[in-house]
N, C-alpha and C. Protein backbone atom coordinates (compact mmCIF):
# COMPACT_ATOMS: atom_id res chain seq x y z
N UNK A 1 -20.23 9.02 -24.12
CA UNK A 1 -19.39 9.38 -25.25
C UNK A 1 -17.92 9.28 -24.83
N UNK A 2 -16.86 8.72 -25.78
CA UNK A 2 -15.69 8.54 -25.02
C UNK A 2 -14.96 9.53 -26.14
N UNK A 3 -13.65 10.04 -25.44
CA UNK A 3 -13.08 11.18 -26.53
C UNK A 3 -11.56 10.07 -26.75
N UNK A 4 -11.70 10.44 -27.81
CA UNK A 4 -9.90 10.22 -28.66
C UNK A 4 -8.65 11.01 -27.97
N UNK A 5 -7.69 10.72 -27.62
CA UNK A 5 -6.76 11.20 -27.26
C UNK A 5 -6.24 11.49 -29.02
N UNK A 6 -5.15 12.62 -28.92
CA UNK A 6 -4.45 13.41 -30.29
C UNK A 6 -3.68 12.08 -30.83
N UNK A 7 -2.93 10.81 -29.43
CA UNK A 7 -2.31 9.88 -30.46
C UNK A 7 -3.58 9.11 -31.57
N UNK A 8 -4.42 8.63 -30.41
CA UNK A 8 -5.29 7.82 -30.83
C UNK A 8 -6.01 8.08 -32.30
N UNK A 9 -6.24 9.31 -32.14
CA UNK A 9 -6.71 10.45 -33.12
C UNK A 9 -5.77 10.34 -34.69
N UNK A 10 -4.40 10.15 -34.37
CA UNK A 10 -3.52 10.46 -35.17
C UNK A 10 -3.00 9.22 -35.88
N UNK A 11 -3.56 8.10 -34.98
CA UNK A 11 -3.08 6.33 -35.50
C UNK A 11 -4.52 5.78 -36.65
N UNK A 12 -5.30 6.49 -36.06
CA UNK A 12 -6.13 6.36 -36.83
C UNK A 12 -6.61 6.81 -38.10
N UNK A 13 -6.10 8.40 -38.35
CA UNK A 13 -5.75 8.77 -39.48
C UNK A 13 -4.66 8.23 -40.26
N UNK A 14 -3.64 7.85 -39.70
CA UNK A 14 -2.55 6.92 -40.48
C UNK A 14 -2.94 5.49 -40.94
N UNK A 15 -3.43 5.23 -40.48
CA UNK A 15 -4.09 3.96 -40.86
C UNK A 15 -5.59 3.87 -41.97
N UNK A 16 -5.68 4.83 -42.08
CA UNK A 16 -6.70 5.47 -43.08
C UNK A 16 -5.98 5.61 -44.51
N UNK A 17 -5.05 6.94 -44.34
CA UNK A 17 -3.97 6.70 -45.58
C UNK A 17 -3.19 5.40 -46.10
N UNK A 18 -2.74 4.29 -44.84
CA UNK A 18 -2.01 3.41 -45.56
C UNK A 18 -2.61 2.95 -45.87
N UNK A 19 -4.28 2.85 -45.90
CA UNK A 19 -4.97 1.82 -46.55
C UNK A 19 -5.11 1.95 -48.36
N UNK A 20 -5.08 3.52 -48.46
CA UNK A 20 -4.39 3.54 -49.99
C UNK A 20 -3.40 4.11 -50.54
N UNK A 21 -2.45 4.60 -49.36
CA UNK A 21 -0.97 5.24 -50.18
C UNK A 21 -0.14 3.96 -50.08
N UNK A 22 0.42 3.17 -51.19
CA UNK A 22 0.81 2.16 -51.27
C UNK A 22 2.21 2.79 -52.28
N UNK A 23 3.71 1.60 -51.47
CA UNK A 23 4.91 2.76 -52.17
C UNK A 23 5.36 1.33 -53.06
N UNK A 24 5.67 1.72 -53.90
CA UNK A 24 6.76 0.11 -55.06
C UNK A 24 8.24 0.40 -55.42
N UNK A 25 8.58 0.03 -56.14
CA UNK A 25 9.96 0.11 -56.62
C UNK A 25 9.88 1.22 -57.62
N UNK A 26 8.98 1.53 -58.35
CA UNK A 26 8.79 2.63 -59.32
C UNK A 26 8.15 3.67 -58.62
N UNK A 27 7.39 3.90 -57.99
CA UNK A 27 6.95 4.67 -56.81
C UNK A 27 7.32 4.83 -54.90
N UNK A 28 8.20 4.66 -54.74
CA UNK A 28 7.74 4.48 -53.45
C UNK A 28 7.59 5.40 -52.35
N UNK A 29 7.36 5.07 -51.36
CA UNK A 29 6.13 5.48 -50.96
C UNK A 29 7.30 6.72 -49.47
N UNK A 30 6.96 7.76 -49.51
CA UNK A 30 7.70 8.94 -48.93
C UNK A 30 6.81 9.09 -47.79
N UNK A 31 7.37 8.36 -46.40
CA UNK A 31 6.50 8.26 -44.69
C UNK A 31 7.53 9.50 -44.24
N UNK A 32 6.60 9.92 -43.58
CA UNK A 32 6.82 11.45 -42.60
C UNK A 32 6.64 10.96 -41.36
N UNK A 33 7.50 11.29 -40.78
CA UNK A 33 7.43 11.59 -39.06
C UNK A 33 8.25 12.97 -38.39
N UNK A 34 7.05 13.41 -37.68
CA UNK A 34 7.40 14.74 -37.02
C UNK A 34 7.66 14.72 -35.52
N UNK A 35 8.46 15.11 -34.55
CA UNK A 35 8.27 14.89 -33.21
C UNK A 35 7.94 16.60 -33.30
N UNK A 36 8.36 16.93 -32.10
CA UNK A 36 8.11 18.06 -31.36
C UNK A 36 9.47 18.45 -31.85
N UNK A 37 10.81 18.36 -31.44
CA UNK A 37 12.29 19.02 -32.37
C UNK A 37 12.36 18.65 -33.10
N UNK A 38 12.12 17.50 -33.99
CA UNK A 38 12.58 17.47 -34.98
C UNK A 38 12.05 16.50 -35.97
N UNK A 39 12.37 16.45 -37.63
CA UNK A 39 11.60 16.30 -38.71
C UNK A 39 11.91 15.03 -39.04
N UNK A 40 11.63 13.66 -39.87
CA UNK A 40 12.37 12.56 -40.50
C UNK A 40 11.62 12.17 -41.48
N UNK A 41 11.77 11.73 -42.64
CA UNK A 41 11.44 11.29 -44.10
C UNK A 41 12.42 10.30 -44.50
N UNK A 42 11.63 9.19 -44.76
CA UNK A 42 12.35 8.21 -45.67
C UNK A 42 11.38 7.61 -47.00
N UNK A 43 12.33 7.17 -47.95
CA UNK A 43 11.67 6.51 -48.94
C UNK A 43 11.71 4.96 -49.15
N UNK A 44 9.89 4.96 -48.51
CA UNK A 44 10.00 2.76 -48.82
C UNK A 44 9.24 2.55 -50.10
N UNK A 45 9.91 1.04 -50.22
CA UNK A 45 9.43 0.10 -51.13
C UNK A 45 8.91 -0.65 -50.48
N UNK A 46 7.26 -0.63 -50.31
CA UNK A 46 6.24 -1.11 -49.23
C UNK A 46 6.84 -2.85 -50.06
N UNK A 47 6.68 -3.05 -51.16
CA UNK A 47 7.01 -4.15 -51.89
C UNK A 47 7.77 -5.22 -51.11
N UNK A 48 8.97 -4.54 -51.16
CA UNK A 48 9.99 -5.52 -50.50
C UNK A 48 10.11 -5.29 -48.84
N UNK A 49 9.75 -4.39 -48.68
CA UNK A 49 9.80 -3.67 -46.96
C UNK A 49 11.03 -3.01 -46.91
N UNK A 50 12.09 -2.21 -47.96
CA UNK A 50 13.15 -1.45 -48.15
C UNK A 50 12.89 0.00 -48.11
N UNK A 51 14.42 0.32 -47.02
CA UNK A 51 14.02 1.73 -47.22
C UNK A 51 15.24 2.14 -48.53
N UNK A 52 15.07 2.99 -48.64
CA UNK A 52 15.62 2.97 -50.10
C UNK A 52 16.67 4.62 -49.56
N UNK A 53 15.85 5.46 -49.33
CA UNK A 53 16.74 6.85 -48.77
C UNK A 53 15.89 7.38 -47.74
N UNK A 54 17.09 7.84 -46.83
CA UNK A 54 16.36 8.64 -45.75
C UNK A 54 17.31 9.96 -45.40
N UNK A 55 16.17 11.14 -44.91
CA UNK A 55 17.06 12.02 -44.45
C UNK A 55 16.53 12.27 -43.01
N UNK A 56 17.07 12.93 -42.25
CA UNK A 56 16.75 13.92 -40.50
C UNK A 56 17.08 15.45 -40.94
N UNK A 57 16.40 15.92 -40.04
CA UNK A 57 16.70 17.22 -39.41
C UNK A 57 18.19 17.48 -38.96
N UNK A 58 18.87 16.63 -38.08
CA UNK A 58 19.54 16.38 -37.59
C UNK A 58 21.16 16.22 -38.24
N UNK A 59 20.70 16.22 -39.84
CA UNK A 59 21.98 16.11 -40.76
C UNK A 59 21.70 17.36 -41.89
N UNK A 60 20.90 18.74 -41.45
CA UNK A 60 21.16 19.49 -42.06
C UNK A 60 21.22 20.51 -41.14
N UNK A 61 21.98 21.77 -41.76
CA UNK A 61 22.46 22.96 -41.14
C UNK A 61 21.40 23.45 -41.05
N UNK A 62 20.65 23.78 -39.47
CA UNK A 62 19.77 24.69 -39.03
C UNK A 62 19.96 26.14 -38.36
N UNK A 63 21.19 26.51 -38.91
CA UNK A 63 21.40 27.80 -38.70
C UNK A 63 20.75 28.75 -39.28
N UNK A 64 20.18 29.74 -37.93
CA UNK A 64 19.41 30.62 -38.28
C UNK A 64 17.76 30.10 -39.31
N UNK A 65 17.40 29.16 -38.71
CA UNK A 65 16.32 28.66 -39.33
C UNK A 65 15.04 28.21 -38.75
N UNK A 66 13.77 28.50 -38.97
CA UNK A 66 13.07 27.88 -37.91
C UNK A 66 12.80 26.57 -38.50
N UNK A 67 11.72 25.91 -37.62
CA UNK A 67 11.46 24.28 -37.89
C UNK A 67 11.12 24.09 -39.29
N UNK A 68 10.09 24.86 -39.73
CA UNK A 68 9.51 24.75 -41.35
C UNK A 68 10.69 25.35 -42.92
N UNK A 69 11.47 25.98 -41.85
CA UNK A 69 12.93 26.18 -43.03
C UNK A 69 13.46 24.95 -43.12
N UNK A 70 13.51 24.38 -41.45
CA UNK A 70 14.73 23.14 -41.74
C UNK A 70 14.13 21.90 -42.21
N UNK A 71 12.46 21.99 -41.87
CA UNK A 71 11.92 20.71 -42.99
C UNK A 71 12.18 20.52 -44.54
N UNK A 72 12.36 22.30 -44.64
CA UNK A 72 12.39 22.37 -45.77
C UNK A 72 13.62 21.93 -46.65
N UNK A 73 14.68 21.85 -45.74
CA UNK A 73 15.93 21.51 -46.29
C UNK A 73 16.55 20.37 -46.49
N UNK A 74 15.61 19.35 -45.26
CA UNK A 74 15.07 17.65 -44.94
C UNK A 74 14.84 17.38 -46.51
N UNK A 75 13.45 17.72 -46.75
CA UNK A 75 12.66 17.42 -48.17
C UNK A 75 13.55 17.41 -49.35
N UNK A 76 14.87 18.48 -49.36
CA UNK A 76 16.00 18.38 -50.54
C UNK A 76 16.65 17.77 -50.33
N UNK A 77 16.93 17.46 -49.38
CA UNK A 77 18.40 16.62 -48.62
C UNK A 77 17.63 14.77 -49.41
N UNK A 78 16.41 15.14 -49.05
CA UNK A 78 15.54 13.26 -49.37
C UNK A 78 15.56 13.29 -50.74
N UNK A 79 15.23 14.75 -51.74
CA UNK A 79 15.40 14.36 -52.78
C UNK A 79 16.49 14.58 -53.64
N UNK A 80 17.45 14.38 -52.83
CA UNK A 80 18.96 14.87 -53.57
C UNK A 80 19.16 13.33 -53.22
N UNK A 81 18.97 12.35 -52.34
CA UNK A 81 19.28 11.33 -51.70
C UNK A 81 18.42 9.94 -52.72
N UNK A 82 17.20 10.49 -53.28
CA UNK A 82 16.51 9.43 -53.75
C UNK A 82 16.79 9.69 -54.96
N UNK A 83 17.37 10.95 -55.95
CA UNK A 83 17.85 10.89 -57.29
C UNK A 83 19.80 10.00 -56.99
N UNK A 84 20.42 10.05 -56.15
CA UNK A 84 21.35 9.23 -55.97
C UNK A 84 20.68 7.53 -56.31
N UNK A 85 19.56 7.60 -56.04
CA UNK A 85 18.95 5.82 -55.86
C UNK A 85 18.06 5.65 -56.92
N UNK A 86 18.38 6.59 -57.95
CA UNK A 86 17.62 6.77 -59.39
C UNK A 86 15.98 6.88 -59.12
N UNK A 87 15.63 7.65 -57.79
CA UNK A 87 14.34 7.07 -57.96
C UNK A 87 13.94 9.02 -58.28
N UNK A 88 12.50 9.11 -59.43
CA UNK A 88 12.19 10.38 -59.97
C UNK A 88 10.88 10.58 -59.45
N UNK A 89 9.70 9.48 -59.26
CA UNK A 89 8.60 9.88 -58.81
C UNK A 89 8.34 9.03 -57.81
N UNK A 90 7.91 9.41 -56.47
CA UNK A 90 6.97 9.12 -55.16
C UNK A 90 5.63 9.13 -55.27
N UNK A 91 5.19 8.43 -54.02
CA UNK A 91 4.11 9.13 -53.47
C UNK A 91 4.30 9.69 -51.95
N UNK A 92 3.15 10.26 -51.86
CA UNK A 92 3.36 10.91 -50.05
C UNK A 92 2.52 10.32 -49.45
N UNK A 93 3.45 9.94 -48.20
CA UNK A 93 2.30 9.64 -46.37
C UNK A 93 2.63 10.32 -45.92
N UNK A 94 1.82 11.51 -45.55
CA UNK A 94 1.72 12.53 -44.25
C UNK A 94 1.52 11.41 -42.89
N UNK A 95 1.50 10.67 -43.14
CA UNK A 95 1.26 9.90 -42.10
C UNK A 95 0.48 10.15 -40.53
N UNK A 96 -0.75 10.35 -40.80
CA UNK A 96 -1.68 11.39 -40.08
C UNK A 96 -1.69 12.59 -39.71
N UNK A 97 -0.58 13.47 -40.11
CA UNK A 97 -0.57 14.82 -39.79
C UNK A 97 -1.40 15.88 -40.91
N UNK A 98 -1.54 17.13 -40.48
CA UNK A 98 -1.98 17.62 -41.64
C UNK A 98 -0.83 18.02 -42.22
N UNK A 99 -1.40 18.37 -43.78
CA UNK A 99 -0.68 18.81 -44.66
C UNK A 99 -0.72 20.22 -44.80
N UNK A 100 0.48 20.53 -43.70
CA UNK A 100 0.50 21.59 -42.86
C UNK A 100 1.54 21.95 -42.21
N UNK A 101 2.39 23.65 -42.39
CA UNK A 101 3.58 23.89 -41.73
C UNK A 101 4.77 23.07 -41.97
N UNK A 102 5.34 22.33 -40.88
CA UNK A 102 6.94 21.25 -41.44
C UNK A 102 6.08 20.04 -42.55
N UNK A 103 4.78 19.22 -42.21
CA UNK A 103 5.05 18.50 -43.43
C UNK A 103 4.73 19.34 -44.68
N UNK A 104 3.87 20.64 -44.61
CA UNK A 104 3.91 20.69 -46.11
C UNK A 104 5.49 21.57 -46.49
N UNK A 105 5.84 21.68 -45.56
CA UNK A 105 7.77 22.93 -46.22
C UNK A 105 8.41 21.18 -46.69
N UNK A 106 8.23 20.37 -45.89
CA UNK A 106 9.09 19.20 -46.46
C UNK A 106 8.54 18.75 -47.45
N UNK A 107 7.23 18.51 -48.11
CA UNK A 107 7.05 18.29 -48.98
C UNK A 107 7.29 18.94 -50.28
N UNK A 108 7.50 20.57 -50.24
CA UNK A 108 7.35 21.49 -50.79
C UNK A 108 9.02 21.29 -51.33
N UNK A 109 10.08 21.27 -50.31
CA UNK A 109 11.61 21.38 -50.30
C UNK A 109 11.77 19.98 -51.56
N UNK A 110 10.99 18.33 -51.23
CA UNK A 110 11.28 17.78 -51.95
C UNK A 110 11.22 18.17 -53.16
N UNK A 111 9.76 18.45 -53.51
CA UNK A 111 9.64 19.04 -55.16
C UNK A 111 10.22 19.48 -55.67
N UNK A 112 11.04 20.95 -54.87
CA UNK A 112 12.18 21.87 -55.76
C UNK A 112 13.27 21.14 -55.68
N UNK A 113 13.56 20.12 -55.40
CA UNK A 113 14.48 18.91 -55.18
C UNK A 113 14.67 18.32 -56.44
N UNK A 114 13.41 17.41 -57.11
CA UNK A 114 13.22 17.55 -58.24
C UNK A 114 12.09 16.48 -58.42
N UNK A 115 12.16 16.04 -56.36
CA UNK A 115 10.77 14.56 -56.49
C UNK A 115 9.33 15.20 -57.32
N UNK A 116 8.84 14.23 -57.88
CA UNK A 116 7.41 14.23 -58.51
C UNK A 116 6.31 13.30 -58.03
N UNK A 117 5.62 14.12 -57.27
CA UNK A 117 4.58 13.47 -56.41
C UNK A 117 3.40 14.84 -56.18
């Protein structure tokens, strides 16, 4: 029996989702990546291969905040960033993580943002 390492584990769940979270110009498609410090979200148009808006961790005030506050502020920052680019509804790639802790506060932050996904 051979075991999965957590990447191996985790490329393979991503590759599961992209097989049907597909992003367009009227939808596109909201990829998550989490490291260990810190959070990133952008919005593609799988279509053309455009990213359309992106935000970091890294460009919002994490004062006094833990990681799942400041995802949470990522997720508004993306959808304050993708109503600048007229765009109103997404979809989501957790992109093999669960939907869980920073990705679900970032997903959560987009919504009250005003994304619809």
């Amino acid at each position: 029996m051979t075991t999965r390492s957590t990447v191996e584990a985790r490329a393979k769940r991503r590759r599961r989702i992209r097989a049907k979270v597909v992003g367009n110009a009227a939808r596109p498609r909201v990829s998550v990546f989490r490291s260990n410090k810190a959070i990133y979200a952008q919005l593609i148009d799988d279509a053309t291969g455009a990213t359309l808006a992106a935000a970091r961790s890294g460009e919002v005030d994490a004062t006094g905040l833990d990681k799942s506050g400041v995802a949470k502020k990522v997720g508004a920052l993306l959808a304050e960033r993708a109503k600048a680019a007229h765009v109103e509804s997404v979809v989501f790639d957790r992109s093999g993580y669960l939907y869980h802790g920073r990705v679900k506060a970032l997903a959560e932050g987009a919504r009250e943002g005003g994304l619809v996904f």
